[in-house]
C-alpha atoms as a PDB file:
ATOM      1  CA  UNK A   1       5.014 -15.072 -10.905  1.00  0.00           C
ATOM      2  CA  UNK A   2       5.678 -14.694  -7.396  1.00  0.00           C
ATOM      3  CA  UNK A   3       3.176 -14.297  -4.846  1.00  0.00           C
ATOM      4  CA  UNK A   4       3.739 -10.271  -4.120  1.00  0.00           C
ATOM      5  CA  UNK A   5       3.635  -9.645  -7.703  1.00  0.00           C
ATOM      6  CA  UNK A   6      -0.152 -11.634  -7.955  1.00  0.00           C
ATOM      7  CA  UNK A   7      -1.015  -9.484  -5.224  1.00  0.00           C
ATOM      8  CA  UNK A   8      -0.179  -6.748  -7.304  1.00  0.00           C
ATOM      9  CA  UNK A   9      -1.732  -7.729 -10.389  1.00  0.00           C
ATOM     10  CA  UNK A  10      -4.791  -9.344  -8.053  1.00  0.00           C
ATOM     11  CA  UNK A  11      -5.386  -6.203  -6.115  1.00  0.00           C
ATOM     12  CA  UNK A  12      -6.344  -4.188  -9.653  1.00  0.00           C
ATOM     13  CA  UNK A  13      -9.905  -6.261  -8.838  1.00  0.00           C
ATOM     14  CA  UNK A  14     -10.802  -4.829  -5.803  1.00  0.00           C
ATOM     15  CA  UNK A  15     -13.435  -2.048  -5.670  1.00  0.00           C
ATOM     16  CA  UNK A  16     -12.979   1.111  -3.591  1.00  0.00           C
ATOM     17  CA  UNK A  17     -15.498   0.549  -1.602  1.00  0.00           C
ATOM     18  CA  UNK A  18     -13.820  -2.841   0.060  1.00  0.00           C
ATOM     19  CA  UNK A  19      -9.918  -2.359  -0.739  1.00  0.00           C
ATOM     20  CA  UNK A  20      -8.440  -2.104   2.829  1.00  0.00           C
ATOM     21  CA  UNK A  21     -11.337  -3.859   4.126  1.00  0.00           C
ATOM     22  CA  UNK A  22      -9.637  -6.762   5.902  1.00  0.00           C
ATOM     23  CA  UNK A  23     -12.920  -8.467   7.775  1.00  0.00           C
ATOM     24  CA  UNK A  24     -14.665  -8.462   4.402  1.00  0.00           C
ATOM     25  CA  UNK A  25     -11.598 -10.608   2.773  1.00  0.00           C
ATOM     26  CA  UNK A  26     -11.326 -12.723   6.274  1.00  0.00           C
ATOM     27  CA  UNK A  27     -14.839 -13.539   5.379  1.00  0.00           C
ATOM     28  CA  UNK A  28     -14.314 -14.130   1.124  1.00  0.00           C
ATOM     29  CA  UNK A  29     -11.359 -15.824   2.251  1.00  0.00           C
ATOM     30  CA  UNK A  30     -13.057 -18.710   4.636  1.00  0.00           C
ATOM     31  CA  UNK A  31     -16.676 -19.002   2.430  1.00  0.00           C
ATOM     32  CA  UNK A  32     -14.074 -19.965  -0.173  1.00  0.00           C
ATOM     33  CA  UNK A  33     -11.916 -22.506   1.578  1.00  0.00           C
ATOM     34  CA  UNK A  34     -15.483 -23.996   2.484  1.00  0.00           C
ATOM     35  CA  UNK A  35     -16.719 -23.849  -1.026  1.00  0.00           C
ATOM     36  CA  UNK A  36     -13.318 -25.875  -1.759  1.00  0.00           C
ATOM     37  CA  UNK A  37     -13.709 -28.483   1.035  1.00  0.00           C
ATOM     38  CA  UNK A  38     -17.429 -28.873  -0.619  1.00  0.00           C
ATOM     39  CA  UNK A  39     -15.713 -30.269  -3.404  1.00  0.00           C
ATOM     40  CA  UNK A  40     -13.841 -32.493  -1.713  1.00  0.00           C
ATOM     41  CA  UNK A  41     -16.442 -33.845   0.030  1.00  0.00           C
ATOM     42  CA  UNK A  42     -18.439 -34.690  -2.848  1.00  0.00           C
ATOM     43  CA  UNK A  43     -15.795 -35.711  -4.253  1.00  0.00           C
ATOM     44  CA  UNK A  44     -15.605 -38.343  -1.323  1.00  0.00           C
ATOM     45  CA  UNK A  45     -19.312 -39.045  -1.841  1.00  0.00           C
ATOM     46  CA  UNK A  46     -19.742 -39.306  -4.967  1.00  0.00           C
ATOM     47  CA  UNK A  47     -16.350 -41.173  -5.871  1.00  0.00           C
ATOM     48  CA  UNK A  48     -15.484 -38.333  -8.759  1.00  0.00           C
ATOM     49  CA  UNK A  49     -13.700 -34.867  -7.881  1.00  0.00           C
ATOM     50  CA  UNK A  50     -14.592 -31.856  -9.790  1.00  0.00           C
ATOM     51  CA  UNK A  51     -11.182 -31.050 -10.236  1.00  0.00           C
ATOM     52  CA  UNK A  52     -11.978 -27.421 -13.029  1.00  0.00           C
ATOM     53  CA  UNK A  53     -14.792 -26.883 -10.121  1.00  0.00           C
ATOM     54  CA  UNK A  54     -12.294 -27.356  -7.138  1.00  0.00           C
ATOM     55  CA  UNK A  55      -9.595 -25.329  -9.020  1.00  0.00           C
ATOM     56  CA  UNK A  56     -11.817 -22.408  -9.220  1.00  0.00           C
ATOM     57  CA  UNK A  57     -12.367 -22.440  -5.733  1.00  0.00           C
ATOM     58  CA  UNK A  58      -8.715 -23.126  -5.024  1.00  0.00           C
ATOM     59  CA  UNK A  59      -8.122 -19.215  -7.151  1.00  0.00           C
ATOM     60  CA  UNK A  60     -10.824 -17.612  -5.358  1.00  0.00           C
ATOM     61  CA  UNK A  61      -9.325 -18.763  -2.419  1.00  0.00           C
ATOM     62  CA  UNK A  62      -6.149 -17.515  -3.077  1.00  0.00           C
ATOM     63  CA  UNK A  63      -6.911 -14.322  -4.442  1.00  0.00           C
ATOM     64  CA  UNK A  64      -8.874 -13.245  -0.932  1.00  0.00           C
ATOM     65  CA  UNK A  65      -5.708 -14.772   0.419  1.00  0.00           C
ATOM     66  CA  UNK A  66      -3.553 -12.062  -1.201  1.00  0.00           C
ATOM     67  CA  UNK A  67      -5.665  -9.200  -0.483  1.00  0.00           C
ATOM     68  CA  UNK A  68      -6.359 -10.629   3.401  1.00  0.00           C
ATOM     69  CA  UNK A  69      -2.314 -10.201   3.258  1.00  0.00           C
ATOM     70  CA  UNK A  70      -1.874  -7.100   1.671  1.00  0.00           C
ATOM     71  CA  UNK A  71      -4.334  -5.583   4.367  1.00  0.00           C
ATOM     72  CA  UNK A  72      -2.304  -6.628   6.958  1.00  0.00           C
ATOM     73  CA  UNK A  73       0.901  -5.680   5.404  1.00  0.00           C
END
């Protein structure tokens, strides 16, 4: 799948009330990426990465990616 077509697909998720909305997926976008380096960092800590916990946040991630994107054009 390439990355226009997720957007696509992706973008069938987003409620009326936020589609357009690029601050609010500026703002899903980076809690994400910090949920993800949370991982990591326990990961670090704790000497085991969550990788099913990390690749969750890696898909949320991208998915307010692809709507950041498709807000901007």
């Amino acid at each position: 799948m390439k990355l226009n077509e997720y957007q696509q697909e992706a973008s069938k998720f987003v409620s009326d009330s936020i589609r357009g909305n690029d601050a609010y997926f500026a703002l899903g976008l980076t809690g994400e990426a910090g949920e993800a380096a949370e991982k990591i960092k326990k990961g670090l800590r704790d000497g085991v990465l969550d990788i099913e916990g990390l690749q969750k946040e890696l898909g949320d991630t991208l998915w307010y990616l692809s709507q950041l994107g498709l807000c901007l054009g």
